[in-house]
N, C-alpha and C. Protein backbone atom coordinates (compact mmCIF):
# COMPACT_ATOMS: atom_id res chain seq x y z
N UNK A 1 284.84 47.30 115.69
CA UNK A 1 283.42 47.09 115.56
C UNK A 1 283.20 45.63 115.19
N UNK A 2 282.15 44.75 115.89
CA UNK A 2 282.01 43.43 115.71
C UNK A 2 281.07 42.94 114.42
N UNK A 3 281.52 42.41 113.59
CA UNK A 3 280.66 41.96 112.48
C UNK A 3 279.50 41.26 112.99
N UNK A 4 278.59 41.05 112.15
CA UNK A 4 277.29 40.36 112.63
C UNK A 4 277.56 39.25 111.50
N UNK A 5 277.31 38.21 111.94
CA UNK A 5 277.35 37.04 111.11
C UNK A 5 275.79 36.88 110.76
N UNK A 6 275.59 35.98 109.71
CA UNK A 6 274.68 35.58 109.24
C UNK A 6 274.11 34.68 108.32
N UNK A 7 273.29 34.30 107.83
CA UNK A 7 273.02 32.95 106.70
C UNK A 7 271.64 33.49 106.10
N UNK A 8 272.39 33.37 105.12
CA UNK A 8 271.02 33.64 103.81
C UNK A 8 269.93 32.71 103.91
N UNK A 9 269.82 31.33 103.97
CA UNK A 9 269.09 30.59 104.46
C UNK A 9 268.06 30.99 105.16
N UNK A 10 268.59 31.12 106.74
CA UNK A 10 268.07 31.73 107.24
C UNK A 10 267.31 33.12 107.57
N UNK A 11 267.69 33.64 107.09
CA UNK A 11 267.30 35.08 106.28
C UNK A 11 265.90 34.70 105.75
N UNK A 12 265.78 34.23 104.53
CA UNK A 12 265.12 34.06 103.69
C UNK A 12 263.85 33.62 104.45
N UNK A 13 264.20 32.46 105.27
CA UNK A 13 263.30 31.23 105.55
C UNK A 13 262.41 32.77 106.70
N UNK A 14 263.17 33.48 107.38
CA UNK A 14 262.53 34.59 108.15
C UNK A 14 261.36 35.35 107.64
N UNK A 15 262.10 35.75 106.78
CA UNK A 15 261.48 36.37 105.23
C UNK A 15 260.00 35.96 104.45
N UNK A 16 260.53 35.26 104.08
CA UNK A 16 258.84 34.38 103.91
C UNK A 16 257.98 34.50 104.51
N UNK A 17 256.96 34.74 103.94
CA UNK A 17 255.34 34.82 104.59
C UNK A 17 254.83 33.45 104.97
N UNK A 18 255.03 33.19 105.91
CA UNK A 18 254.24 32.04 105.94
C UNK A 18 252.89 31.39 105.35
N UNK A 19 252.98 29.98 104.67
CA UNK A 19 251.97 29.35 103.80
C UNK A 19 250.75 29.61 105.04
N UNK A 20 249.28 30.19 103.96
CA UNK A 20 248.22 29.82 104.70
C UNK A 20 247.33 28.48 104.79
N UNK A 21 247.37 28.28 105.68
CA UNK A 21 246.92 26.80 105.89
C UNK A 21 245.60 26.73 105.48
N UNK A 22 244.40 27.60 105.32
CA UNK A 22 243.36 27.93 104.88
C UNK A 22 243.16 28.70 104.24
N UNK A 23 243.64 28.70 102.58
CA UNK A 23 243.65 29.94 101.42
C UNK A 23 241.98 30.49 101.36
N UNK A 24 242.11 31.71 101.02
CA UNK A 24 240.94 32.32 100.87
C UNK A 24 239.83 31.57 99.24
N UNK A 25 240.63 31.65 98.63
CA UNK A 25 240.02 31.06 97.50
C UNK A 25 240.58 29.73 96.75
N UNK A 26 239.92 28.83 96.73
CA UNK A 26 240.41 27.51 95.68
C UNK A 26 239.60 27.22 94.57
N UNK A 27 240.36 27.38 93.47
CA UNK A 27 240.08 27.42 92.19
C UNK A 27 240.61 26.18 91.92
N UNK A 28 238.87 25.31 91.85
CA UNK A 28 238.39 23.61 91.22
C UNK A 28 238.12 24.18 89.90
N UNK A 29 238.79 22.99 88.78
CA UNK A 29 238.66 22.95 87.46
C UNK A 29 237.08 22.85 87.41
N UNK A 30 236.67 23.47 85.48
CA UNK A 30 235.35 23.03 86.20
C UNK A 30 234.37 21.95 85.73
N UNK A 31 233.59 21.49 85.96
CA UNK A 31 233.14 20.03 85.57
C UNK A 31 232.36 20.18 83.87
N UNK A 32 233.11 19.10 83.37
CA UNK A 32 232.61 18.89 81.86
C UNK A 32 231.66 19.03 81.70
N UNK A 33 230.66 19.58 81.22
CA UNK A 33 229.48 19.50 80.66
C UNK A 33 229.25 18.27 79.77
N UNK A 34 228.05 17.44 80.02
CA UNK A 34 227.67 16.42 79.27
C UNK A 34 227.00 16.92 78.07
N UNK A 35 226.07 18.09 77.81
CA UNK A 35 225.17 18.44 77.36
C UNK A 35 225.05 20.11 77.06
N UNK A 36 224.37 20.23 76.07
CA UNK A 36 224.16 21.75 76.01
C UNK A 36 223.68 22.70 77.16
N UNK A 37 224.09 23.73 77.43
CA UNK A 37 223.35 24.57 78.05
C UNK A 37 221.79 24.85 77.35
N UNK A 38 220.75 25.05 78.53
CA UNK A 38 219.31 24.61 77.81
C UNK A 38 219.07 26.34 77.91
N UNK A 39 218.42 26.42 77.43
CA UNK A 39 217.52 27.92 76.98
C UNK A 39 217.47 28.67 78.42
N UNK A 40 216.25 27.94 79.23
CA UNK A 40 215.94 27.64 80.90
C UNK A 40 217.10 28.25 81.62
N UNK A 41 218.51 28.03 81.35
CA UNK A 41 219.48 27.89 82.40
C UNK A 41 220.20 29.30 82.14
N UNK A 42 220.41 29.43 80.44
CA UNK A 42 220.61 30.92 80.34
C UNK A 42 219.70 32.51 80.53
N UNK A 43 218.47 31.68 80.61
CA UNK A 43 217.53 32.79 81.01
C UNK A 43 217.37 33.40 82.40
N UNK A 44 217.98 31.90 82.75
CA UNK A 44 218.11 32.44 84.83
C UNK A 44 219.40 32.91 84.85
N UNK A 45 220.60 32.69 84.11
CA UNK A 45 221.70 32.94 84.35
C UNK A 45 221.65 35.11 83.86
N UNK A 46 220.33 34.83 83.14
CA UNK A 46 220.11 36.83 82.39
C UNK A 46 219.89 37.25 83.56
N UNK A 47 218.66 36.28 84.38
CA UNK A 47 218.12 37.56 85.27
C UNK A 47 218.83 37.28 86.47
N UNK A 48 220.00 36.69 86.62
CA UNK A 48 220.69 36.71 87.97
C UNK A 48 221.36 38.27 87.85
N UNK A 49 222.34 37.88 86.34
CA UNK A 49 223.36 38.94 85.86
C UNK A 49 222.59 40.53 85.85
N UNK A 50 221.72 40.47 85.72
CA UNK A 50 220.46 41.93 85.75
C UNK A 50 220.60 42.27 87.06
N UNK A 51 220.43 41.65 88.33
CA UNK A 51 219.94 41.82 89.73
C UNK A 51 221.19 42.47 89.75
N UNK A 52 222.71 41.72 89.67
CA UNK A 52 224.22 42.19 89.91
C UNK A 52 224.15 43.31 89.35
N UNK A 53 223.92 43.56 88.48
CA UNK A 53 224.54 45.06 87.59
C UNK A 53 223.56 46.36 87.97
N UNK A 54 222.12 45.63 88.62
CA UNK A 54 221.59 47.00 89.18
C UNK A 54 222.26 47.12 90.95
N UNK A 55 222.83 46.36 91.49
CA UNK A 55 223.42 46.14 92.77
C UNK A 55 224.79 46.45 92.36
N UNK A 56 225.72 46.29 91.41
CA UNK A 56 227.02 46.30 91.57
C UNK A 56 227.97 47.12 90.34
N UNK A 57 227.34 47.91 89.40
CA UNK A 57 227.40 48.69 88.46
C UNK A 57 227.92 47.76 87.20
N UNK A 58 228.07 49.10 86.31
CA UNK A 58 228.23 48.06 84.96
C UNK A 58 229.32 47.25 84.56
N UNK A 59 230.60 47.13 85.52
CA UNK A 59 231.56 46.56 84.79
C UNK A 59 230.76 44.77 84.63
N UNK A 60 229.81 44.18 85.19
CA UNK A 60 229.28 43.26 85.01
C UNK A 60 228.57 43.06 83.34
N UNK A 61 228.48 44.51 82.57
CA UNK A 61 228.09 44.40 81.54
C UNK A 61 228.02 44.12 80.50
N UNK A 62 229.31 43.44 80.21
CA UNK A 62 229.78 42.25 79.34
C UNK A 62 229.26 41.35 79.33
N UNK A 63 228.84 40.46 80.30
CA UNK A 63 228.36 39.24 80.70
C UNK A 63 226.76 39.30 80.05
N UNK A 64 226.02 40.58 80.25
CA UNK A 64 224.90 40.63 80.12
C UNK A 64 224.87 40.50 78.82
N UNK A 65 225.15 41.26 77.62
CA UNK A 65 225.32 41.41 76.75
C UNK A 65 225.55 40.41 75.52
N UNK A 66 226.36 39.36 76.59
CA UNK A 66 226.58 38.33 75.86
C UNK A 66 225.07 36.80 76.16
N UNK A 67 224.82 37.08 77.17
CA UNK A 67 224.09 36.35 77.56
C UNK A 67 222.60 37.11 76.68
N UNK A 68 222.40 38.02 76.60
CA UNK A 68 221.56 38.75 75.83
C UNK A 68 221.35 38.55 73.92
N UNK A 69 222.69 38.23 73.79
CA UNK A 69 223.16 37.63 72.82
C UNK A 69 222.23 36.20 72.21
N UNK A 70 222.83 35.73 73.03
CA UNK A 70 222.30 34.37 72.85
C UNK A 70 220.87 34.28 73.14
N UNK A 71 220.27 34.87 74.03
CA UNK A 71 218.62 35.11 74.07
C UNK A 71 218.43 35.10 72.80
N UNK A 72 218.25 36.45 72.22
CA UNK A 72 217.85 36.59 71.00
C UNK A 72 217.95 36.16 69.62
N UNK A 73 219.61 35.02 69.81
CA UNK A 73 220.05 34.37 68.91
C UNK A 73 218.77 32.81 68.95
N UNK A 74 218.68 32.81 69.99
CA UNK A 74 217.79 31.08 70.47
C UNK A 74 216.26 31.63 70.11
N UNK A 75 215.96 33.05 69.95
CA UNK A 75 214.38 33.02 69.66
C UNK A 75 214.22 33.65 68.01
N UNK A 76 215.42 33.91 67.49
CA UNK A 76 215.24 34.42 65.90
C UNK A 76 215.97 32.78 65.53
N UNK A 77 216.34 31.67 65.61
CA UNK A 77 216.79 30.30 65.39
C UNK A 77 215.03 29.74 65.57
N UNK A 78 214.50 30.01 66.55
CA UNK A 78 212.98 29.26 66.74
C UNK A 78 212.27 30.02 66.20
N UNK A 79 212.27 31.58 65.52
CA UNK A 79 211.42 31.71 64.70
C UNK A 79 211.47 31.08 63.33
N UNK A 80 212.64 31.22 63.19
CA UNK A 80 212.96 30.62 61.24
C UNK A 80 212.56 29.26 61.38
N UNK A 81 212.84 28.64 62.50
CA UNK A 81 212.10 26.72 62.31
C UNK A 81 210.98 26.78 62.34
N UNK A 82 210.25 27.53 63.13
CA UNK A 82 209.17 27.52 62.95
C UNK A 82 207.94 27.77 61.35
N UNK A 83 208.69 28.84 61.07
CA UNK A 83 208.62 29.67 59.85
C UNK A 83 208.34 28.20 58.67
N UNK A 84 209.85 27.88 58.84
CA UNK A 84 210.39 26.79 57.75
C UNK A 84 209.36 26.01 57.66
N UNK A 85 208.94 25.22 59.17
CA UNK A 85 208.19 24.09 59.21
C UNK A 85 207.15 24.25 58.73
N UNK A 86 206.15 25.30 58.54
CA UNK A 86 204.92 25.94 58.30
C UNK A 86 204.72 25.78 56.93
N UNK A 87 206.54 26.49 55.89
CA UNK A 87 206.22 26.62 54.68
C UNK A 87 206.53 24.63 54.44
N UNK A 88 207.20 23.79 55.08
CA UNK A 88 207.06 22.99 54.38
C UNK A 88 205.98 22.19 54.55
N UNK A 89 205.10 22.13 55.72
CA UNK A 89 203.82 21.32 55.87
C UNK A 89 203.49 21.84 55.03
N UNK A 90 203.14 23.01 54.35
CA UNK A 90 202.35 23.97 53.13
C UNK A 90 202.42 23.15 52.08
N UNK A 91 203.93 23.15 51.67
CA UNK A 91 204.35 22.40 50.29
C UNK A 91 203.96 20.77 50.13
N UNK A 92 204.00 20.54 51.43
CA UNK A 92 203.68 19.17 51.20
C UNK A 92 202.26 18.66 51.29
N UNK A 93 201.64 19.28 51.62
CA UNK A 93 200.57 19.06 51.41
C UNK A 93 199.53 19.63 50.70
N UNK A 94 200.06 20.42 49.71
CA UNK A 94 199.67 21.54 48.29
C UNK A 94 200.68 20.84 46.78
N UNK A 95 201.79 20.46 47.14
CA UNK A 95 202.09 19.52 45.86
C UNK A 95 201.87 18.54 46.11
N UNK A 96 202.34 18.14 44.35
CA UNK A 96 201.49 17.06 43.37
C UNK A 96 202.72 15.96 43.70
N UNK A 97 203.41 15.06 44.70
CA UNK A 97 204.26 14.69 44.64
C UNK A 97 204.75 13.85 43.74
N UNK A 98 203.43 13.10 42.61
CA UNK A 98 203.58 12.09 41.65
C UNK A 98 204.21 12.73 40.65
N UNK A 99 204.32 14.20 40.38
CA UNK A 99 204.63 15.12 39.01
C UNK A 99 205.99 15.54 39.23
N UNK A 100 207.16 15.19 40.61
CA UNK A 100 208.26 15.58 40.37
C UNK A 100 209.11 14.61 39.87
């Protein structure tokens, strides 16, 4: 019976899937932010994430949640400044500032 010769090399190189010359996805680092995210940008970023999760079920529901998060964190932060500012125009212009 005749042996079959062969090379691993070659083998291998058979073997291999060939590289796609046009990958489906390329994952770009992503660009620094100069600046805060503004109020504006997470409020569109709520009601994008809303449209997905009634179109694509809840595993999207993390995202919301967190973004929901921060809603309510950015309008109980602007109530207390507001609040604050109120009691201190109050004080300052109801004390005696010469008597402290």
């Amino acid at each position: 019976m005749p042996t079959l010769k062969w090379d691993i090399d070659k083998c291998l190189e058979q073997c291999s899937p060939a590289p796609l010359s046009n990958p489906p996805f390329i994952f770009k680092e992503r660009p620094k932010r100069l600046q805060r995210v503004t109020f504006v940008e997470i409020r569109k970023a709520y009601n994008q994430i809303a449209k997905i999760i009634a179109l694509h079920g809840e595993q999207y529901l993390p995202l919301f949640e967190r973004l929901h998060t921060e809603i309510t964190e950015y309008r109980e932060r602007k109530e207390l400044l507001n609040i604050a500012t109120k009691i201190g125009g109050i004080n300052l212009s109801t004390d005696d500032i010469s008597n402290n």
